[in-house]
Protein backbone atom coordinates (compact mmCIF):
# COMPACT_ATOMS: atom_id res chain seq x y z
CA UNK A 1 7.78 -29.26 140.95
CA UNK A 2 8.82 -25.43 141.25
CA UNK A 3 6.99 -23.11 143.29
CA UNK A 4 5.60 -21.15 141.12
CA UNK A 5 4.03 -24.07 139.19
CA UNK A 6 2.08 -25.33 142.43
CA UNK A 7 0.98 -21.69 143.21
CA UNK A 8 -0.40 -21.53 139.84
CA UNK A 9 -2.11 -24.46 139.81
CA UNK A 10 -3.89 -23.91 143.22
CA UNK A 11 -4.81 -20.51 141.47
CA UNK A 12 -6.33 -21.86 138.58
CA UNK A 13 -8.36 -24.31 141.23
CA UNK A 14 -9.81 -21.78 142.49
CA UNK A 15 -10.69 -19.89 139.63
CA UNK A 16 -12.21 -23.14 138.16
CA UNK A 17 -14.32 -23.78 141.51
CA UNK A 18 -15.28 -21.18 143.36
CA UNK A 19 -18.25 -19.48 139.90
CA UNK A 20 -19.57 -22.90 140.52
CA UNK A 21 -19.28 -23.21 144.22
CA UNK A 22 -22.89 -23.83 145.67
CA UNK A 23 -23.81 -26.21 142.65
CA UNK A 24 -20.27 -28.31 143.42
CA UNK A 25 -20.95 -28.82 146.87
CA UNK A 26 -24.77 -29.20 146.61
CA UNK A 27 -23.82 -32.57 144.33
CA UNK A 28 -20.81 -33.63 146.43
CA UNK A 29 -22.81 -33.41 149.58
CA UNK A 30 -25.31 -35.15 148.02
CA UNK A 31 -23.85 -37.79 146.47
CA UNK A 32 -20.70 -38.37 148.89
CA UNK A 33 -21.98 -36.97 152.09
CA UNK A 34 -19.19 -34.80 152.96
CA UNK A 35 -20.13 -30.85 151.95
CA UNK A 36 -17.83 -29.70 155.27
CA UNK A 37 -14.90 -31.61 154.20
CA UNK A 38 -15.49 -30.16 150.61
CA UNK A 39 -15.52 -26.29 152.73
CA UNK A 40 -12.12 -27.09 154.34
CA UNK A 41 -10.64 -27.88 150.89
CA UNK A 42 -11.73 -24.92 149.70
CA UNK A 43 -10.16 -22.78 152.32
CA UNK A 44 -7.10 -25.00 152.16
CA UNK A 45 -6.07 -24.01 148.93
CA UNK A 46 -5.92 -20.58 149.80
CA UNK A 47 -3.79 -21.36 153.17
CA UNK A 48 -1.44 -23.31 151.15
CA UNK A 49 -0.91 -20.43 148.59
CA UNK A 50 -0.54 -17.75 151.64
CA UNK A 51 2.37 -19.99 153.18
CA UNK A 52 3.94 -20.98 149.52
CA UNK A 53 4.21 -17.11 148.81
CA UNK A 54 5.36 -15.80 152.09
CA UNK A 55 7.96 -18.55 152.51
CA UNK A 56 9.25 -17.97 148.69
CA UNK A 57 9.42 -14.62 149.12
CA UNK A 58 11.09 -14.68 153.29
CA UNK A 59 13.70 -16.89 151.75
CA UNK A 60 14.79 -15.00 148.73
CA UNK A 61 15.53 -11.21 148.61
CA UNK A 62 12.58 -8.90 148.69
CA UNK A 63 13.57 -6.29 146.43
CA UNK A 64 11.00 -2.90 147.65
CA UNK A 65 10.91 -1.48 144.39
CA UNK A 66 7.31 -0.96 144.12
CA UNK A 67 7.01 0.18 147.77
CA UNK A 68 3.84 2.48 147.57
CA UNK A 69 2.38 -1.59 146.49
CA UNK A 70 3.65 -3.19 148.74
CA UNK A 71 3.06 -0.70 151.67
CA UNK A 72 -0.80 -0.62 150.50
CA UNK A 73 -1.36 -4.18 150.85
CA UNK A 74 1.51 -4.36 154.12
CA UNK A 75 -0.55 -1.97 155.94
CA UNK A 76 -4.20 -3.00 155.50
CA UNK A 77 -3.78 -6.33 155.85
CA UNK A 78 -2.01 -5.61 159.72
CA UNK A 79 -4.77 -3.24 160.02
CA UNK A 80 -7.44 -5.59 159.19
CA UNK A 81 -6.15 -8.39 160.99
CA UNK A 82 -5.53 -5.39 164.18
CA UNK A 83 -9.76 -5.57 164.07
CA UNK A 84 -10.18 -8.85 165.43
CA UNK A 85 -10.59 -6.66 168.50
CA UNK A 86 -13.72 -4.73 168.15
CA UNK A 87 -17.00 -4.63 168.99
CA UNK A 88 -18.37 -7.85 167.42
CA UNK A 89 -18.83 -11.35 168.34
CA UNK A 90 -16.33 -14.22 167.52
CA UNK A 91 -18.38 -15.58 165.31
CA UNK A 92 -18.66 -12.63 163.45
CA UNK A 93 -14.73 -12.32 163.50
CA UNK A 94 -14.85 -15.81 161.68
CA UNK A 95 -17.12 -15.09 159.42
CA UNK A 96 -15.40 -11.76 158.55
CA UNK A 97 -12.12 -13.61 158.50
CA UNK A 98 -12.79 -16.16 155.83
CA UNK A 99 -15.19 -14.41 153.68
CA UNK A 100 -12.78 -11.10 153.26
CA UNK A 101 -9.52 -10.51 155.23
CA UNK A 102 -8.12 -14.09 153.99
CA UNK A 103 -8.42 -12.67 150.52
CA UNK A 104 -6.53 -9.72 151.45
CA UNK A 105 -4.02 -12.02 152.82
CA UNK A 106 -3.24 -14.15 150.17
CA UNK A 107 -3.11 -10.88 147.85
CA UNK A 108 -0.40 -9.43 150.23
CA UNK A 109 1.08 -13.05 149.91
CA UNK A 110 0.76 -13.14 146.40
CA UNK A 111 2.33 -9.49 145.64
CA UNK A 112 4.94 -10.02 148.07
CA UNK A 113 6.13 -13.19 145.95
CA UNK A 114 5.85 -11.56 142.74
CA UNK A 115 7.78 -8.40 144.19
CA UNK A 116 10.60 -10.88 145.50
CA UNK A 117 11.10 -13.01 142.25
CA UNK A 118 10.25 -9.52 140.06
CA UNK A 119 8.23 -11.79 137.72
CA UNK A 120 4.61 -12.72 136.99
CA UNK A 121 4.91 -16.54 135.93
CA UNK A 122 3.40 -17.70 139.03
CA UNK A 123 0.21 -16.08 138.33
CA UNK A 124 -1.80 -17.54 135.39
CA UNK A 125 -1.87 -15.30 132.72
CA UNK A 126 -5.07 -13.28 132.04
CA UNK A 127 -5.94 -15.63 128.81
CA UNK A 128 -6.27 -18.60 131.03
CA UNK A 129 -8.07 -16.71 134.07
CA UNK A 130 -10.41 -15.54 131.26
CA UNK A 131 -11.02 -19.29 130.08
CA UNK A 132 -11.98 -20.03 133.59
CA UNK A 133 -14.36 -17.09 133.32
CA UNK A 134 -15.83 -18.55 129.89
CA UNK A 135 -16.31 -22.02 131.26
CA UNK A 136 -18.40 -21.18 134.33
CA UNK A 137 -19.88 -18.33 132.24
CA UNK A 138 -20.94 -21.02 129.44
CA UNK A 139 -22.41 -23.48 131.87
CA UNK A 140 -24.38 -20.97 133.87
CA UNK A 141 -25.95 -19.28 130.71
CA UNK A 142 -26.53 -22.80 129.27
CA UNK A 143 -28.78 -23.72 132.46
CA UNK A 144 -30.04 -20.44 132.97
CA UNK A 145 -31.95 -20.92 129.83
CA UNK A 146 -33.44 -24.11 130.96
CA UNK A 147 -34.32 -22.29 133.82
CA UNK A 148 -36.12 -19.88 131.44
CA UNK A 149 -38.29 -22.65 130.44
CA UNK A 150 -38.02 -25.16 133.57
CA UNK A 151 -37.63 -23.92 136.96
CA UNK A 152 -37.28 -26.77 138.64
CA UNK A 153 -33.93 -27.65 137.26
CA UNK A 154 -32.47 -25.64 140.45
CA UNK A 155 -33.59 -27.89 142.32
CA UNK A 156 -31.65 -30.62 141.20
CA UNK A 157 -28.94 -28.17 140.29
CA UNK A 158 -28.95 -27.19 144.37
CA UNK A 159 -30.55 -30.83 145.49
CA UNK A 160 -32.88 -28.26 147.67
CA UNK A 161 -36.68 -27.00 147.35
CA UNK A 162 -36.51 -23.74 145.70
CA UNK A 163 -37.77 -21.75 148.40
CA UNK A 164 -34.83 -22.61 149.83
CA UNK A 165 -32.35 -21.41 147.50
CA UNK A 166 -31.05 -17.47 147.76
CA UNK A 167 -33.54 -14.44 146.42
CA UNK A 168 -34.80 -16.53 143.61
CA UNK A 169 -38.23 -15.73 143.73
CA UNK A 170 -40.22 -12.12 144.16
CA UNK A 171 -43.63 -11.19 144.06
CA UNK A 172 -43.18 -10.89 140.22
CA UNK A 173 -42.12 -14.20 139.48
CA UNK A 174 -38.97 -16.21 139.29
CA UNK A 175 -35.68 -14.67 138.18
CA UNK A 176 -32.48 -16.53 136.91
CA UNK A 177 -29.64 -18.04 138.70
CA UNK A 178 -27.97 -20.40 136.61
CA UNK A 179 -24.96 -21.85 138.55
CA UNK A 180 -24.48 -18.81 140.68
CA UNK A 181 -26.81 -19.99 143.12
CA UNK A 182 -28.41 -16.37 143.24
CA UNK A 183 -29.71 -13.87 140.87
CA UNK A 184 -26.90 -11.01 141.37
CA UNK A 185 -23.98 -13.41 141.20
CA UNK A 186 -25.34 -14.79 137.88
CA UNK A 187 -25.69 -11.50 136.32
CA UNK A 188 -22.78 -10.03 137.53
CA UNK A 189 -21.01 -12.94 136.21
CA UNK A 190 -22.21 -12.92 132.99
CA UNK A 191 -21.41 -9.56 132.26
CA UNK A 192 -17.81 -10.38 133.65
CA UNK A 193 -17.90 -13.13 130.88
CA UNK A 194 -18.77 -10.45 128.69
CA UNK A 195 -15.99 -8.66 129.27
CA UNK A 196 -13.76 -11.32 128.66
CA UNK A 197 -15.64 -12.01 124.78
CA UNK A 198 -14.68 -8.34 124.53
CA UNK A 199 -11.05 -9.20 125.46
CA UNK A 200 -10.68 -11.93 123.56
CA UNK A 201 -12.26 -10.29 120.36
CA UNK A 202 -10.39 -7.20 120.57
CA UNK A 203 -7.09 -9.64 120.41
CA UNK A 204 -8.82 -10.92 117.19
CA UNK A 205 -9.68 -14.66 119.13
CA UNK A 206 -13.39 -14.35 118.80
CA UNK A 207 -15.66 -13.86 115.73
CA UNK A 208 -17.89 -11.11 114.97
CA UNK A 209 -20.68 -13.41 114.65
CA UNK A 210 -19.67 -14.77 118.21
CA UNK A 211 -19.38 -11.29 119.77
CA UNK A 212 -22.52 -10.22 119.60
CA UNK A 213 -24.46 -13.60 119.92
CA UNK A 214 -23.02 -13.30 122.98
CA UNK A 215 -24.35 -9.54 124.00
CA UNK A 216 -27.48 -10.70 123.10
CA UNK A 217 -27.52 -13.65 124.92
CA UNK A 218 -25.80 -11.84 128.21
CA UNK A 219 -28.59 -9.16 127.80
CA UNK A 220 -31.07 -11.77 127.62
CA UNK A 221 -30.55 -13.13 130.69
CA UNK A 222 -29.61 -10.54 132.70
CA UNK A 223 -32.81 -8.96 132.28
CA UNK A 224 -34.39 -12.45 133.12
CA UNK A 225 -32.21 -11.79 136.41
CA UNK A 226 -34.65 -9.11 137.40
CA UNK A 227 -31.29 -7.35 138.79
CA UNK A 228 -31.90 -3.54 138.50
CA UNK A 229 -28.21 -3.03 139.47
CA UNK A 230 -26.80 -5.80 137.03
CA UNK A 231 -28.78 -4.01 134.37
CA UNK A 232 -27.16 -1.24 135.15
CA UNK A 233 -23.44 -2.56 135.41
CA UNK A 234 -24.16 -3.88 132.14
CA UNK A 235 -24.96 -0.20 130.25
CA UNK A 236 -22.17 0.82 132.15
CA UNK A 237 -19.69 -1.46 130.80
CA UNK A 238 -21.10 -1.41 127.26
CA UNK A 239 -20.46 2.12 127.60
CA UNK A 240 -16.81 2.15 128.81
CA UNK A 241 -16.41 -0.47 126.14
CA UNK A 242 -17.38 1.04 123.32
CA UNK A 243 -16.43 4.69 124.27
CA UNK A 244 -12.80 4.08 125.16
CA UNK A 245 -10.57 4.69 122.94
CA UNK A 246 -13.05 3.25 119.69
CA UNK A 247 -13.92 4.46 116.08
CA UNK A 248 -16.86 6.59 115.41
CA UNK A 249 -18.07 3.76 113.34
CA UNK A 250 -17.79 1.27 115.71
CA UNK A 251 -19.80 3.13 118.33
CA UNK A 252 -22.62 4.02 115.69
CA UNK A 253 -22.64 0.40 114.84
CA UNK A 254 -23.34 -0.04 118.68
CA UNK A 255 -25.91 2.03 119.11
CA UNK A 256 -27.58 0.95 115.64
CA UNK A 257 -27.50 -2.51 117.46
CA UNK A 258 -28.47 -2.00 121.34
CA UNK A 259 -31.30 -0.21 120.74
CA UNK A 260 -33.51 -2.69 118.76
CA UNK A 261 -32.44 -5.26 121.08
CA UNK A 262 -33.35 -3.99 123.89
CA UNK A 263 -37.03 -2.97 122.16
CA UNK A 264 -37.33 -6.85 121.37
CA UNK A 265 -36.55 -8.29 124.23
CA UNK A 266 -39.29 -5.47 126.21
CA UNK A 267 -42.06 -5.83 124.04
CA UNK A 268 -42.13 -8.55 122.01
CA UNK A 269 -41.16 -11.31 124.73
CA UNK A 270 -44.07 -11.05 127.05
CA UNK A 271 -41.69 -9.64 129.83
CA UNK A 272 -44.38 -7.59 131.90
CA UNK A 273 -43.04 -8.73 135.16
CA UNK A 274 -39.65 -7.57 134.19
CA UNK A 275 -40.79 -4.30 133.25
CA UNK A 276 -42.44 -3.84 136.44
CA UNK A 277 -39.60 -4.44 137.68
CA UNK A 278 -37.10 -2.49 135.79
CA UNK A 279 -39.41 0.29 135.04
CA UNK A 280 -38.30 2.02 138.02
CA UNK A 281 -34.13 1.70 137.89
CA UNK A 282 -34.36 5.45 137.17
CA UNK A 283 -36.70 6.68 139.89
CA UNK A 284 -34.82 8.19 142.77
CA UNK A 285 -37.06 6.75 145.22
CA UNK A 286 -36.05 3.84 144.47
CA UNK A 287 -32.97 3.77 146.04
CA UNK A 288 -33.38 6.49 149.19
CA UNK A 289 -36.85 4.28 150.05
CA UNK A 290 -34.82 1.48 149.80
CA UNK A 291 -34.38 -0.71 152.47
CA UNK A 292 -30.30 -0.60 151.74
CA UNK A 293 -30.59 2.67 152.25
CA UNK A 294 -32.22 3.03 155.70
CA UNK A 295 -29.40 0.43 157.11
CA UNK A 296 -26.58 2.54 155.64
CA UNK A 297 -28.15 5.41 157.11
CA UNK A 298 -28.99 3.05 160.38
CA UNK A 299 -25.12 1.83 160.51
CA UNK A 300 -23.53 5.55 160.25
CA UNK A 301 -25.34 7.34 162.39
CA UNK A 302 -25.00 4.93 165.31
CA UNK A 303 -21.33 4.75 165.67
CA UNK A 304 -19.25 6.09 168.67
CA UNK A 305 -17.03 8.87 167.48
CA UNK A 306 -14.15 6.61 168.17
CA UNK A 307 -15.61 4.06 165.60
CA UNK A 308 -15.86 6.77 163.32
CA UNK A 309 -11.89 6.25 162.71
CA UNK A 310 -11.53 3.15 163.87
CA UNK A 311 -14.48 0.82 162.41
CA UNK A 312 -16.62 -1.66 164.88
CA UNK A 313 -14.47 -4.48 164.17
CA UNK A 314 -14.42 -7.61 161.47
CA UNK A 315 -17.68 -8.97 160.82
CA UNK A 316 -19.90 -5.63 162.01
CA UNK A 317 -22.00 -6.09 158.86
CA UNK A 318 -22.63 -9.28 156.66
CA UNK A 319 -24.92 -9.57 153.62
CA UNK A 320 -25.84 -13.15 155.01
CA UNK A 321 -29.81 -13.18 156.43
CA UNK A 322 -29.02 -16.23 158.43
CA UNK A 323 -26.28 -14.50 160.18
CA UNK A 324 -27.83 -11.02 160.49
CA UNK A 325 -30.87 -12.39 161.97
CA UNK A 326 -29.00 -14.02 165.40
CA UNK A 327 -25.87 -11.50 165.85
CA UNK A 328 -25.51 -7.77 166.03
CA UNK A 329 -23.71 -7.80 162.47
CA UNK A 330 -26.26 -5.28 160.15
CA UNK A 331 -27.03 -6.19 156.64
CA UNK A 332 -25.41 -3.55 154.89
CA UNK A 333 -25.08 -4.78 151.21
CA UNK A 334 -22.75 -1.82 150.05
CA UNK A 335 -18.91 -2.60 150.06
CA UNK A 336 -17.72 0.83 151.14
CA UNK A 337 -20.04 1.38 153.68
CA UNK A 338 -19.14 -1.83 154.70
CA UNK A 339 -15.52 -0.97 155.06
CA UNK A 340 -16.44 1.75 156.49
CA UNK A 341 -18.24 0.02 159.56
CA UNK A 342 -16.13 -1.97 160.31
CA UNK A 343 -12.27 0.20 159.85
CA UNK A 344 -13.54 3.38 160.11
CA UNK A 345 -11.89 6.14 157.94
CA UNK A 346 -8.28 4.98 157.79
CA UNK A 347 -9.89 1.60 156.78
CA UNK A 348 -11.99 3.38 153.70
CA UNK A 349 -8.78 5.39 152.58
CA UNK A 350 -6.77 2.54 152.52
CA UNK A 351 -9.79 0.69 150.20
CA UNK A 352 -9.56 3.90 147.97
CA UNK A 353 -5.94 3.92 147.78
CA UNK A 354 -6.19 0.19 145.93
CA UNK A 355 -9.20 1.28 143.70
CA UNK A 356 -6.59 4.21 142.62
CA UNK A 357 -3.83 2.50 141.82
CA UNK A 358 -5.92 0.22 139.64
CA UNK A 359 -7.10 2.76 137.74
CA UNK A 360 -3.77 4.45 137.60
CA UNK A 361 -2.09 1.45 136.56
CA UNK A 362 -5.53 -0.24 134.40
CA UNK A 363 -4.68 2.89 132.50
CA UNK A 364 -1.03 2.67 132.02
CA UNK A 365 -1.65 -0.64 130.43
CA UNK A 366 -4.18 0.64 128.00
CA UNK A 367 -0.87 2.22 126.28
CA UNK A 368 1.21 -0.85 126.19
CA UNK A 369 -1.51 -3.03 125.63
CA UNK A 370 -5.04 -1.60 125.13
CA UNK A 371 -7.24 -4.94 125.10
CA UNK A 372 -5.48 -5.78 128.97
CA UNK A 373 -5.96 -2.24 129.93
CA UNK A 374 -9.88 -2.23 129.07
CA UNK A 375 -10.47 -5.22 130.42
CA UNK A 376 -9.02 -4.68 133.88
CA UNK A 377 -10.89 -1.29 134.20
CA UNK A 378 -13.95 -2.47 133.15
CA UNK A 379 -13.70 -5.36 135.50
CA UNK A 380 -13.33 -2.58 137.89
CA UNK A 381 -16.48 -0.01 136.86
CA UNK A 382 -18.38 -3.56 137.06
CA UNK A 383 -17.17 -3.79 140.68
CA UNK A 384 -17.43 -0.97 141.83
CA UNK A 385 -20.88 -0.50 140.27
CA UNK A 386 -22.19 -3.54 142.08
CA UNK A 387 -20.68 -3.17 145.31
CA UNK A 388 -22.73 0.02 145.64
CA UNK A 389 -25.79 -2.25 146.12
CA UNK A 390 -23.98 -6.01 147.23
CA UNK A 391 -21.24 -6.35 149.57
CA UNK A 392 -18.60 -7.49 146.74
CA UNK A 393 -15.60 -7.58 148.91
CA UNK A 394 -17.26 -10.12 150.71
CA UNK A 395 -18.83 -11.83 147.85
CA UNK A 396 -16.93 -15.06 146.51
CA UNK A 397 -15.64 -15.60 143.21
CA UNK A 398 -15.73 -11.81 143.21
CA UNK A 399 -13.66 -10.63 146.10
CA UNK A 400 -11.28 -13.33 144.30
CA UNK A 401 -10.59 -11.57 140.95
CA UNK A 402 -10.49 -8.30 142.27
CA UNK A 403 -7.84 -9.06 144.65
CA UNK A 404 -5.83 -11.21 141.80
CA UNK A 405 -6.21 -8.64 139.11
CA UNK A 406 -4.79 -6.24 141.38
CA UNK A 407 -1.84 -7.95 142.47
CA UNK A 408 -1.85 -9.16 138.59
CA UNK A 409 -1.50 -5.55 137.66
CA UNK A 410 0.63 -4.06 140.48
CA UNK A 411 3.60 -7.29 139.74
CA UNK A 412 3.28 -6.66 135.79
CA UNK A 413 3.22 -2.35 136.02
CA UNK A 414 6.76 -3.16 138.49
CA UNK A 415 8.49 -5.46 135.73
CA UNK A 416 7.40 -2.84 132.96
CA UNK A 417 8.92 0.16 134.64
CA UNK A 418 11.92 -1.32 136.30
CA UNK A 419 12.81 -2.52 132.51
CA UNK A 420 11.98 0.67 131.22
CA UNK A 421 14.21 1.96 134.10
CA UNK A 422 17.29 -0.10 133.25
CA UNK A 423 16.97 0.54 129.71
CA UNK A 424 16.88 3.98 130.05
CA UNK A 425 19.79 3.58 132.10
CA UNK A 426 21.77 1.63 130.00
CA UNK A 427 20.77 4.39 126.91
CA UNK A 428 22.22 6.96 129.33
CA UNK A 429 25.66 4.76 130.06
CA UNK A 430 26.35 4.33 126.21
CA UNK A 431 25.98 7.76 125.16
């Protein structure tokens, strides 16, 4: 079997398991016995695409065409990898490794393979990355209703008591995890599967009627997540959606459709505890009273002024209570802030230089092809969005596709101008 093909397939593994990861191993572990076996696997896949994609492209001739790529990914990966000496403990460096600077390594792997073979048939296309996305999306929504109406079916979902499964419950009442294992994941993933019906409809693959059963539905439930910020990544992307690039009549169509939806689903379904809830996503104190907020504020102003360009090291910050609550790692739950613990300023500009080039090249795209070129940079405001309040780049499936799409995009924007290159060329040579 070629290369590529095994690559591929390992992707596609991943993309398959990971959504799903807490409810896979929850069953496995307690049906088989062996949940730290089932880890290993996990983080074996990812090894074996690393060493498939560095070898492929070592042994075959690593054409630097896309260097300002390339030299992005070159240079924060060595830098990352340059913060295993810091200020943390080594358990903090492990965590740090495995939950964020592997992904950046198999990225750099992937891009330098794609840059070597100057094609994109290793990667599965975005069709079939979005069919992932639908699956898990469809079998978290599914049980997130029956959540909705039975709320113990997490516990045999996550074979644990619910008070031990993540930030399910508040003072308000229960919100919805579905598969996700916690509230934010499950919203942010649906309205990632959103994006995807979008994608899929706007290639003329999905029905009208299917289109917006499905905003309704995704609305639905991520106001049962009781996720200010998810509500909010969700306006936002309805937004982008419907005011890039679209017909006045499809936007007034929008509007003529959002807003008695979003009247039915606040007064006529007995949500009080959600409105307490969400009444406030608009009140300023609710984010600089925030407890977020004070660590941010916490993290910053007690670094050295060395660590102020340099970072504290991997692993100075983790969104995970249990490890926060026995190391000197602080819970930051903000991706850039994050970054910029632990690399400092070069770290941060290096972070901004990717998010640029995504939305440089997100909207090149949108020319060629405008349903690709939405759908990467709204998969991007979504990020971005929730990072602000979650550490995303630490955050699995969703450290996953943002590193993929990105190496998706950078490989694809190189074969599309090198071809426009040569054919300009070759226009130039026969005149």
């Amino acid at each position: 079997m070629r290369i590529q093909l095994i690559i591929k397939y390992l992707l596609l593994a991943l993309f398959l398991l990971l959504p799903s990861w807490g409810v896979i191993s929850a069953q496995v572990n307690y049906f088989f016995g062996f949940e730290y076996l089932l880890v290993s696997f996990r983080y074996s896949i990812i090894f074996c695409i690393i060493i498939l994609c560095l070898l492929g492209g070592i042994f075959s001739n690593l054409r630097l065409r896309n260097r300002l790529a390339f030299f992005i990914l070159f240079f924060y990966s060595l830098y990352s990898l340059l913060h295993f000496v810091g200020d943390t403990e080594l358990i903090l460096l492990f965590e740090g490794f495995r939950h964020e600077v592997l992904f950046v390594l198999l990225a750099f792997s992937l891009l330098v393979y794609g840059l070597s073979r100057e094609r994109s048939d290793f990667l599965p296309s975005l069709d079939i990355v979005g069919k992932t996305i639908l699956i898990n999306g469809f079998f978290s929504a599914l049980f997130g209703i029956w959540q909705y109406f039975d709320i113990s079916i997490l516990e045999t979902l996550y074979r644990s008591p619910l008070e031990e499964i993540g930030s399910i419950r508040l003072a308000i009442g229960y919100r919805l995890a579905g598969t996700m294992f916690n509230p934010i994941n499950f919203a942010t993933f649906l309205v990632l599967f959103f994006l995807v019906i979008n994608y899929f409809h706007e290639r003329r693959k999905v029905s009208f009627i299917v289109y917006y059963f499905s905003l309704i539905l995704v609305t639905g439930l991520v106001v049962g997540s009781l996720s200010r910020l998810a509500l909010m990544s969700l306006f936002t992307v309805l937004s982008f959606i419907y005011f890039y690039k679209i017909s006045v009549l499809r936007l007034l169509f929008f509007l003529s459709l959002i807003f008695p939806l979003m009247f039915y689903f606040f007064y006529n379904l007995d949500l009080e505890t959600i409105m307490s809830r969400l009444e406030t996503i608009f009140v300023l104190s609710t984010y600089t009273e925030n407890a977020r907020f004070e660590h941010w504020i916490y993290a910053i102003s007690n670094l050295e002024p060395y660590q102020y360009l340099w970072g504290k090291g991997i692993g100075a910050s983790s969104p995970d209570y249990s490890v926060t609550s026995v190391t000197s790692a602080l819970p930051i739950e903000n991706a850039f802030v994050s970054i910029f613990l632990q690399y400092g300023v070069f770290g941060i500009t290096i972070l901004l230089s990717v998010v640029l080039r995504y939305i440089y090249i997100g909207c090149y795209l949108s020319k060629i092809d405008l349903a690709k070129g939405k759908f990467i940079l709204g998969f991007l405001l979504l990020f971005i969005v929730m990072s602000l309040g979650n550490d995303f780049l630490r955050n699995s499936p969703f450290v996953l596709y943002f590193w993929f799409f990105y190496v998706y995009v950078e490989v694809n924007y190189s074969i599309i101008f090198n071809r426009q290159r040569l054919l300009k060329n070759s226009t130039s040579v026969a005149r």
